[in-house]
Protein backbone atom coordinates (compact mmCIF):
# COMPACT_ATOMS: atom_id res chain seq x y z
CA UNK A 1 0.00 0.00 0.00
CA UNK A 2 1.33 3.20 -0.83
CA UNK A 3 1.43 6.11 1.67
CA UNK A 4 -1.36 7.94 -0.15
CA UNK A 5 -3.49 5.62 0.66
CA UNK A 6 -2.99 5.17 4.37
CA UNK A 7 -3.63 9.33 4.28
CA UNK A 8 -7.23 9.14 2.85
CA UNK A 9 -10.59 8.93 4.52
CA UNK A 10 -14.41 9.29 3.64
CA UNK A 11 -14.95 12.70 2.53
CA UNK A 12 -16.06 15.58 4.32
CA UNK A 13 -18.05 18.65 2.84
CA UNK A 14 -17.22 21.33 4.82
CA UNK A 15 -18.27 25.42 4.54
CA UNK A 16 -15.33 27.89 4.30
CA UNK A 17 -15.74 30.90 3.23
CA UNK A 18 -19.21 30.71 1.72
CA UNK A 19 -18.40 27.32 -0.11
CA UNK A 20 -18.27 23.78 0.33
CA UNK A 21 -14.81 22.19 -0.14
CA UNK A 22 -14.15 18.17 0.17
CA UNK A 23 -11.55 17.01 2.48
CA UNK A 24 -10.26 13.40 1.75
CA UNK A 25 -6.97 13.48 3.25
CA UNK A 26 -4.46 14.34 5.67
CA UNK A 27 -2.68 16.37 3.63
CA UNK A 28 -6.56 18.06 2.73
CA UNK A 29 -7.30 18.63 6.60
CA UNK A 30 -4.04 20.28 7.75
CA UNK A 31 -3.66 22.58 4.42
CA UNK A 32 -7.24 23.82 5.41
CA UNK A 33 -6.84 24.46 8.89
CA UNK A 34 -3.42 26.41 8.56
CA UNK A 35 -4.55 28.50 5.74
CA UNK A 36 -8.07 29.17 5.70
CA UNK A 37 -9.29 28.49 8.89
CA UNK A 38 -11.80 31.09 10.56
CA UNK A 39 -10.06 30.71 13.87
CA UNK A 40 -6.21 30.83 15.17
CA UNK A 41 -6.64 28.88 18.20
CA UNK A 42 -8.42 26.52 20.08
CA UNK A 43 -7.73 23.56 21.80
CA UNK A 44 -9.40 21.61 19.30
CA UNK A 45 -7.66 22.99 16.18
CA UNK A 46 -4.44 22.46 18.09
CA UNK A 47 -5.13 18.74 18.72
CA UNK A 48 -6.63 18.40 14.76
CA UNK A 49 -3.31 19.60 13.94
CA UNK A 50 -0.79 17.97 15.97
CA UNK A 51 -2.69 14.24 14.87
CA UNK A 52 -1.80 15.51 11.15
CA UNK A 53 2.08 16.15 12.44
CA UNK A 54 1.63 12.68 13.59
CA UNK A 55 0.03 11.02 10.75
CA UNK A 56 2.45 12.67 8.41
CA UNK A 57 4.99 10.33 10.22
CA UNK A 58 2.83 7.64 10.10
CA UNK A 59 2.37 7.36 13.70
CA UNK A 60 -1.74 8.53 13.73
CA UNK A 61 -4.19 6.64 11.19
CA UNK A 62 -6.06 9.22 9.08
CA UNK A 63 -9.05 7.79 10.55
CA UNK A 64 -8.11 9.73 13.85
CA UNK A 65 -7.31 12.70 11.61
CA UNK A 66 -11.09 13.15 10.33
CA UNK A 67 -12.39 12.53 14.11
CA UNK A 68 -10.13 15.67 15.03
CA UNK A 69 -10.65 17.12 12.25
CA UNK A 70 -14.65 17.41 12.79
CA UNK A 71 -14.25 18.62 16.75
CA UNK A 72 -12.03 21.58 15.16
CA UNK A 73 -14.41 21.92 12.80
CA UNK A 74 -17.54 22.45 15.47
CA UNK A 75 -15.07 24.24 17.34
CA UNK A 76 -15.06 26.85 14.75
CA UNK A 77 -18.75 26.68 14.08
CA UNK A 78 -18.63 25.63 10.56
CA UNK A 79 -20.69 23.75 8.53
CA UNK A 80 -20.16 20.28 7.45
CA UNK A 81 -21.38 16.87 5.62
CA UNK A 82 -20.08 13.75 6.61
């Protein structure tokens, strides 16, 4: 298995910015979060983030990196479609 594929998960719609955009990955998630997230900090954002760090080194399974992912995502009071 390559290490593309260990880095997906089921998509997530999610609102930003007045659109949806689909998150399937790791790589997906932590882009989003450092560059267009509506908030800087929060203890949930900072945990989404840090379980990318780790999945990047294979040490997290993306599957933990969409649960994360979602709590920052409430955190910050967007919108999303699971």
């Amino acid at each position: 298995m390559e290490k593309e594929d260990i880095r997906k998960f089921p998509p997530v719609r999610i609102k930003l910015g007045g659109r949806y955009r689909v998150v399937r990955t790791v790589h997906d998630a932590y882009k989003l979060m450092v560059t267009e997230w509506p908030i800087h900090d929060g203890p949930a954002l900072y945990r989404a983030e840090i379980t990318c760090l780790d999945a990047f080194n294979d040490a997290t399974p993306a599957a933990e990196v969409r649960k994360k992912f979602l709590v920052a995502a409430s955190e910050a009071h967007l919108e999303y479609v699971v």
